[in-house]
C-alpha atoms as a PDB file:
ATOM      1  CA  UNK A   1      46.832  -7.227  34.713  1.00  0.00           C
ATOM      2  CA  UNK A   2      47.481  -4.776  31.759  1.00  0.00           C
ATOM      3  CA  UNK A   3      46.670  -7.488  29.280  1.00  0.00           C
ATOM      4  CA  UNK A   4      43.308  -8.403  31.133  1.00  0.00           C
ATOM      5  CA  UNK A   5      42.241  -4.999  30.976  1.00  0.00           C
ATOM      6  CA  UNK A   6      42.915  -4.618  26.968  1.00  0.00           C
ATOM      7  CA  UNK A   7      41.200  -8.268  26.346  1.00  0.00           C
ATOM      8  CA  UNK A   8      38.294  -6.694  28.477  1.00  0.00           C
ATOM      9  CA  UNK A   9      38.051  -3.530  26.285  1.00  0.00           C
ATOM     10  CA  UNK A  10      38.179  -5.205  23.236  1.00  0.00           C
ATOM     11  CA  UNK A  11      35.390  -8.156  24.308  1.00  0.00           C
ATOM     12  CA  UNK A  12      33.251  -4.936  25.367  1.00  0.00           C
ATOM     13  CA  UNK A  13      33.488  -3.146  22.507  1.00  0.00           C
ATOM     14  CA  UNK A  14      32.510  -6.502  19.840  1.00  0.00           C
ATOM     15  CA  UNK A  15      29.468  -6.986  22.069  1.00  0.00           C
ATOM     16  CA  UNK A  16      28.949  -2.733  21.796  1.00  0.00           C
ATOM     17  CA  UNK A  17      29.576  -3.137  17.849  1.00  0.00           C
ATOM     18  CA  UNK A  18      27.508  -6.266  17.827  1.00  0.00           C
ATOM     19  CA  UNK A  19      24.631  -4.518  19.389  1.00  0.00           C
ATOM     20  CA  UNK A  20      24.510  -1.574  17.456  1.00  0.00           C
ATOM     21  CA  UNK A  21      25.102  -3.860  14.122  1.00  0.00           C
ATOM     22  CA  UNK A  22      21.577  -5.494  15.644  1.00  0.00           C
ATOM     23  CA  UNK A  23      19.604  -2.202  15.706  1.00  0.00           C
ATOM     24  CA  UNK A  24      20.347  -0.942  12.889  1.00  0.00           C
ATOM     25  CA  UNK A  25      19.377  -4.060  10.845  1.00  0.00           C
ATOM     26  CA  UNK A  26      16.534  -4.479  12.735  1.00  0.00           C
ATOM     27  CA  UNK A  27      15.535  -0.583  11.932  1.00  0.00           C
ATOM     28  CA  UNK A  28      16.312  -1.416   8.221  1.00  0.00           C
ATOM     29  CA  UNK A  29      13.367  -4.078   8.247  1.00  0.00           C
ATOM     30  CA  UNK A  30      10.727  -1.849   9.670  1.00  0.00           C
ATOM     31  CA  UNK A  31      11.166   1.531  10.755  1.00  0.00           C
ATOM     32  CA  UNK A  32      13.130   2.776   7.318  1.00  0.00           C
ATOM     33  CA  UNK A  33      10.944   1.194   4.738  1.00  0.00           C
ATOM     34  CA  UNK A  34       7.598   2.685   6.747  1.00  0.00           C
ATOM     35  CA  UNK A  35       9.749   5.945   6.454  1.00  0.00           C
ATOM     36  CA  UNK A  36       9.868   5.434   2.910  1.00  0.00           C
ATOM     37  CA  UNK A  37       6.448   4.509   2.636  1.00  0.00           C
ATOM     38  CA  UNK A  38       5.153   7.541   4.438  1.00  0.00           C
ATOM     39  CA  UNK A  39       7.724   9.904   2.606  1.00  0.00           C
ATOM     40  CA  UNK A  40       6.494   8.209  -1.178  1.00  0.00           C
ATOM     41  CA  UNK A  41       2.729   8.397  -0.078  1.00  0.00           C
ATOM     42  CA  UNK A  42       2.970  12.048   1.722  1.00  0.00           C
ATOM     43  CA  UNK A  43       1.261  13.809  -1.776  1.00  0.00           C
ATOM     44  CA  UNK A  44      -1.464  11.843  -1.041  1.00  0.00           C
ATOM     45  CA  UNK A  45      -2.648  13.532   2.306  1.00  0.00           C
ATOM     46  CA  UNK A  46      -4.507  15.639  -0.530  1.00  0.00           C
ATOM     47  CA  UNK A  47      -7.435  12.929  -1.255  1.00  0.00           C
ATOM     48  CA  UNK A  48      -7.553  15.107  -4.650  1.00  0.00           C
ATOM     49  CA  UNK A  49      -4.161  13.917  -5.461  1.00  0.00           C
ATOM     50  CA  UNK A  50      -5.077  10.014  -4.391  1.00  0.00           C
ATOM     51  CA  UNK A  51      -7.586  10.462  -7.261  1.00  0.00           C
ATOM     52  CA  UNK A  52      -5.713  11.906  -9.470  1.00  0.00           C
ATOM     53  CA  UNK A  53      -3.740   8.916  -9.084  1.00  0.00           C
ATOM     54  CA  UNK A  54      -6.447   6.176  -9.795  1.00  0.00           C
ATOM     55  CA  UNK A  55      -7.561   5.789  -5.865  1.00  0.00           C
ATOM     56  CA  UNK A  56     -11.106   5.840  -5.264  1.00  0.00           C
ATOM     57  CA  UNK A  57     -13.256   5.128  -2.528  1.00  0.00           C
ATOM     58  CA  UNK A  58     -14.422   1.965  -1.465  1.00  0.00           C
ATOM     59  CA  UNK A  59     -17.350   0.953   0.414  1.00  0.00           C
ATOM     60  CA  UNK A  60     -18.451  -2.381   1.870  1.00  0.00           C
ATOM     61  CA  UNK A  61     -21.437  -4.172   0.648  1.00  0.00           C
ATOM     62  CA  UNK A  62     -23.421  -2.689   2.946  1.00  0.00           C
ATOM     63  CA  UNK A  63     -22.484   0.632   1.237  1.00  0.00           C
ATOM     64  CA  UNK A  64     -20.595   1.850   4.112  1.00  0.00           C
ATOM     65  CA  UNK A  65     -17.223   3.895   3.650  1.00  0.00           C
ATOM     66  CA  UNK A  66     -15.904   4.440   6.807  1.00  0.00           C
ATOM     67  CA  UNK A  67     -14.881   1.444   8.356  1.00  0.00           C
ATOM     68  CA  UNK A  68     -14.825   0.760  12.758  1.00  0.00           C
ATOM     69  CA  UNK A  69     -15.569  -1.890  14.894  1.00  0.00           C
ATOM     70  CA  UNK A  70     -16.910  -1.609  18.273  1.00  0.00           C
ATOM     71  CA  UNK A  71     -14.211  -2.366  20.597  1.00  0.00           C
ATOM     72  CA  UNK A  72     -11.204  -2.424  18.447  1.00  0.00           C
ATOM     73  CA  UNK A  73     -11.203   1.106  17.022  1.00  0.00           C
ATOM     74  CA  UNK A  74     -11.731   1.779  13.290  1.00  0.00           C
ATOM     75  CA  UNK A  75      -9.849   2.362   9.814  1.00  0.00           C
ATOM     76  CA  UNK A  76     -11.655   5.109   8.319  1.00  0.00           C
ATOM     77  CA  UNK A  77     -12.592   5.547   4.952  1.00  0.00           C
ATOM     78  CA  UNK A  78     -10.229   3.117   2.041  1.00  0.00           C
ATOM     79  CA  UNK A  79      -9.425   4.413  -1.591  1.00  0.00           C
ATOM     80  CA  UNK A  80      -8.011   1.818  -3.140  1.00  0.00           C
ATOM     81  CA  UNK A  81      -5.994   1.952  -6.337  1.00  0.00           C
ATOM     82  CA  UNK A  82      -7.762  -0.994  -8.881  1.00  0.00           C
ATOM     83  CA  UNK A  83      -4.382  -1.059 -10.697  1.00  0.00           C
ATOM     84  CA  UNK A  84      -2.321  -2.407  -7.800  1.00  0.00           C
ATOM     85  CA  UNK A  85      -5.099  -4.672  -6.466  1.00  0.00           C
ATOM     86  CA  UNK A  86      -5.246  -8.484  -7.979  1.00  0.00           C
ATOM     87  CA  UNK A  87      -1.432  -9.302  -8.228  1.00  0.00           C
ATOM     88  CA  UNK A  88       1.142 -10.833  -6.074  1.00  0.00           C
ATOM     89  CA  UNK A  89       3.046  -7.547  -5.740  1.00  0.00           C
ATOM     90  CA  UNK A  90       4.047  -6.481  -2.364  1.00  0.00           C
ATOM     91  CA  UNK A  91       5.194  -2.446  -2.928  1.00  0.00           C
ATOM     92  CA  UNK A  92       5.916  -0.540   0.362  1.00  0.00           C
ATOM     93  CA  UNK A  93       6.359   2.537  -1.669  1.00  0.00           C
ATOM     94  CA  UNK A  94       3.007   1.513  -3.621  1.00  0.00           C
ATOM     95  CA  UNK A  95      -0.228   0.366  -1.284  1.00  0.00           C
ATOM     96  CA  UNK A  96      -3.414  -0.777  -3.054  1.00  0.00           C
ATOM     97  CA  UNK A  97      -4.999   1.438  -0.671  1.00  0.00           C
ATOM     98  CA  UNK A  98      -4.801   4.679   1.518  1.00  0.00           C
ATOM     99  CA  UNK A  99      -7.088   5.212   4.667  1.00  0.00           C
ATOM    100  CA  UNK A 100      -8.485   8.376   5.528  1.00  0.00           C
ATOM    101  CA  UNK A 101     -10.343   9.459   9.035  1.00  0.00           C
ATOM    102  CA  UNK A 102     -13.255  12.152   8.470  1.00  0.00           C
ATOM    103  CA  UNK A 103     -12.762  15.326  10.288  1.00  0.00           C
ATOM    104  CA  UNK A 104     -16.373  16.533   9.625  1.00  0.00           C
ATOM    105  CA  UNK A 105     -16.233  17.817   5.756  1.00  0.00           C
ATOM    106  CA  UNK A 106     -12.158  17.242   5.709  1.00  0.00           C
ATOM    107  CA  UNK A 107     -10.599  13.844   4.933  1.00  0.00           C
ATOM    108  CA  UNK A 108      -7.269  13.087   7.055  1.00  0.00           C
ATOM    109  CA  UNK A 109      -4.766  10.617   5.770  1.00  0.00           C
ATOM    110  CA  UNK A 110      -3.746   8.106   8.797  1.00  0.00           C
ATOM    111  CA  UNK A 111      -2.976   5.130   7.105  1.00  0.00           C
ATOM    112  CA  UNK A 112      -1.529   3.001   3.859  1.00  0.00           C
ATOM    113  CA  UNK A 113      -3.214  -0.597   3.317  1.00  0.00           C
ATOM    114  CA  UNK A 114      -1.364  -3.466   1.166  1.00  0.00           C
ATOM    115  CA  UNK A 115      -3.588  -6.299  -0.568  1.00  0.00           C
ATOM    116  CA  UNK A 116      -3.101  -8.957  -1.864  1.00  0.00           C
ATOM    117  CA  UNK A 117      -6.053 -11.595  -2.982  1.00  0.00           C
ATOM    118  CA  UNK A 118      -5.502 -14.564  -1.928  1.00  0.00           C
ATOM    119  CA  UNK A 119      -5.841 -16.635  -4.811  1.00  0.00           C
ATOM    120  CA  UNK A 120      -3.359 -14.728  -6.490  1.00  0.00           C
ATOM    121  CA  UNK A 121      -0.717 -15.095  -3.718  1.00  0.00           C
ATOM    122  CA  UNK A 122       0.984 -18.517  -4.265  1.00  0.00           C
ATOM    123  CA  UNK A 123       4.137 -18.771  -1.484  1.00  0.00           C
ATOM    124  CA  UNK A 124       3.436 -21.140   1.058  1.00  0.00           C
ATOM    125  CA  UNK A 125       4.207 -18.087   3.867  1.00  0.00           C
ATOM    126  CA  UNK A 126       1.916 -15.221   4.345  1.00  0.00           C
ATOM    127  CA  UNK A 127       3.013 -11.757   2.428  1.00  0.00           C
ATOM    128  CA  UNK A 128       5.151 -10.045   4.840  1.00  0.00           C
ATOM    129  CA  UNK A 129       5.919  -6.079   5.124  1.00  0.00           C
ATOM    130  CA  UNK A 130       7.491  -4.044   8.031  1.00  0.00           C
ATOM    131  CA  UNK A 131       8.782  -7.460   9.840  1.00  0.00           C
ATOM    132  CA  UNK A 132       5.044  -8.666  10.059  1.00  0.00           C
ATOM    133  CA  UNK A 133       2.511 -10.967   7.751  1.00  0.00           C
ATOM    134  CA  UNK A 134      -0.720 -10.081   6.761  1.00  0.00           C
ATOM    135  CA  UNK A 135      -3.446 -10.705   8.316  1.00  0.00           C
ATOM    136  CA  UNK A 136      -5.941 -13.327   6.123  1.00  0.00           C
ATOM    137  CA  UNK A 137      -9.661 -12.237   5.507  1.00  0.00           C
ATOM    138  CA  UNK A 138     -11.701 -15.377   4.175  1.00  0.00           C
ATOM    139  CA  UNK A 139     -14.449 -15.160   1.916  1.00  0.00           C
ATOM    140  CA  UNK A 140     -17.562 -14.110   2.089  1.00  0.00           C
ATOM    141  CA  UNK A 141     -16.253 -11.039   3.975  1.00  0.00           C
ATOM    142  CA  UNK A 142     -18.558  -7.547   4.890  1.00  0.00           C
ATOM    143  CA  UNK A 143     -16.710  -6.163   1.336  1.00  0.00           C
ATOM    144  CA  UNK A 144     -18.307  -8.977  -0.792  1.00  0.00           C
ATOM    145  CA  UNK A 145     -14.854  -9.357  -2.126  1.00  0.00           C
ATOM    146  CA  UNK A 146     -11.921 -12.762  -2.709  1.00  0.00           C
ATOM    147  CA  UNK A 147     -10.573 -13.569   0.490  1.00  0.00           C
ATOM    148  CA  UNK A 148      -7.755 -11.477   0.714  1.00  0.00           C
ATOM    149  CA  UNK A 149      -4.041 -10.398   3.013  1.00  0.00           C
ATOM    150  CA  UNK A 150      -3.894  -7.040   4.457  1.00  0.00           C
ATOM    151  CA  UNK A 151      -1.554  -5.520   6.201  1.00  0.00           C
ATOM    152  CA  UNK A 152      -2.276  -1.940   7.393  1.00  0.00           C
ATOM    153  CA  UNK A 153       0.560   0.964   8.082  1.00  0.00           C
ATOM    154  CA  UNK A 154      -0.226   3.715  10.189  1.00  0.00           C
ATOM    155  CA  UNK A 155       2.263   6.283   9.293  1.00  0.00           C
ATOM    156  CA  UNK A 156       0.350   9.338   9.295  1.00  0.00           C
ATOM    157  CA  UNK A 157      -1.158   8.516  12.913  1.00  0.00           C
ATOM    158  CA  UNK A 158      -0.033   7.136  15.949  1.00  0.00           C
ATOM    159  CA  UNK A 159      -1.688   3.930  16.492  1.00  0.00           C
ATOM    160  CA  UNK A 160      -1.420   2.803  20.278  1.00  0.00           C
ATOM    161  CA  UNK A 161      -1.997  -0.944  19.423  1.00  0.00           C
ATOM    162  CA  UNK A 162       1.080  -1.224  16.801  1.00  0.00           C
ATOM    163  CA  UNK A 163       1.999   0.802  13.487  1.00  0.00           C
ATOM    164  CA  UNK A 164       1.054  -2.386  11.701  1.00  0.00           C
ATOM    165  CA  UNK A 165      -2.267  -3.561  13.382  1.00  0.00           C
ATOM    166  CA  UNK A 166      -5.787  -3.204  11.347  1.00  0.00           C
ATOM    167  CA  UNK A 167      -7.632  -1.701  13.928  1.00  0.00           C
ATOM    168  CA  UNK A 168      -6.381   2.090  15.319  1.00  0.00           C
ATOM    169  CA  UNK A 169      -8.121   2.503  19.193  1.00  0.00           C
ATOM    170  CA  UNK A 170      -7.982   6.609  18.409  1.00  0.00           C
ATOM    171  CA  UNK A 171      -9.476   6.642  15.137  1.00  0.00           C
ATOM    172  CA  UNK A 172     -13.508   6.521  14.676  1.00  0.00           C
ATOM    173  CA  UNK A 173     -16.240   7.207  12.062  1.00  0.00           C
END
């Protein structure tokens, strides 16, 4: 009976161990790097230091900055970094663009965007960040830009539909 009980504990704790071993990988693919993505972006909640930096606004073809969709929610307003945009590089600690809501005169970061055009990406998979691919934008597109994958981050705000969905339901313009 004694040895029963000591096989038991020792089955019980490699499915404990096992477990835990799971988590923590599965923490290591998303919630740690969007940890270090907010902690390596955090100077930038300062839109003066996002310029500083070589991020400037971006506005669609229509000339509009801040970006929602009735329905879904919005984005907010993108400065996007032209020296990280147009290669294949997929940088957690470097997005090709940073999303800001307006608070009347006062811009709020909520949100880090990665891009990555299209043509330029050349693996048969999506780009992938945070344990999720990109979403695909074809050509022509409301920004009169390449078709392009985006994947959005919502580290500075709590997004409701997912910390990597495009569209946040509590953010407007």
């Amino acid at each position: 009976m004694r040895k029963k009980r000591i096989v038991f504990a020792v089955v019980a704790a490699l499915v404990l161990a096992a477990t835990a071993s799971a988590a923590i990988v599965h923490g290591t693919n998303s919630g740690s790097q969007l940890d270090a993505a907010r902690a390596a972006t955090a100077q930038f909640r300062d839109v003066g230091n996002a310029k500083d930096a070589g991020y400037a606004e971006l506005r669609d073809a229509a000339n509009i900055a801040c970006i929602d969709l009735k329905g879904e929610g919005g984005m907010g307003i993108h400065y996007v970094n032209g020296g990280f945009v147009g290669d294949d590089v997929v940088d957690p600690l470097k997005p090709e663009a940073l999303v800001y809501e307006p608070h009347g005169k006062h811009l709020r970061l909520v949100a880090l965007e990665y891009i990555v055009f299209a043509a330029n990406w050349k693996q048969a998979a999506p780009p992938s960040l945070f344990a999720r691919s990109f979403d695909y934008t074809p050509a022509p597109n409301r920004f009169g830009i390449p078709a392009f994958w985006s994947l959005h981050a919502w580290v500075f705000k709590e997004n409701p539909a997912g910390n990597v969905m495009a569209w946040n339901p509590h953010v407007s313009c």
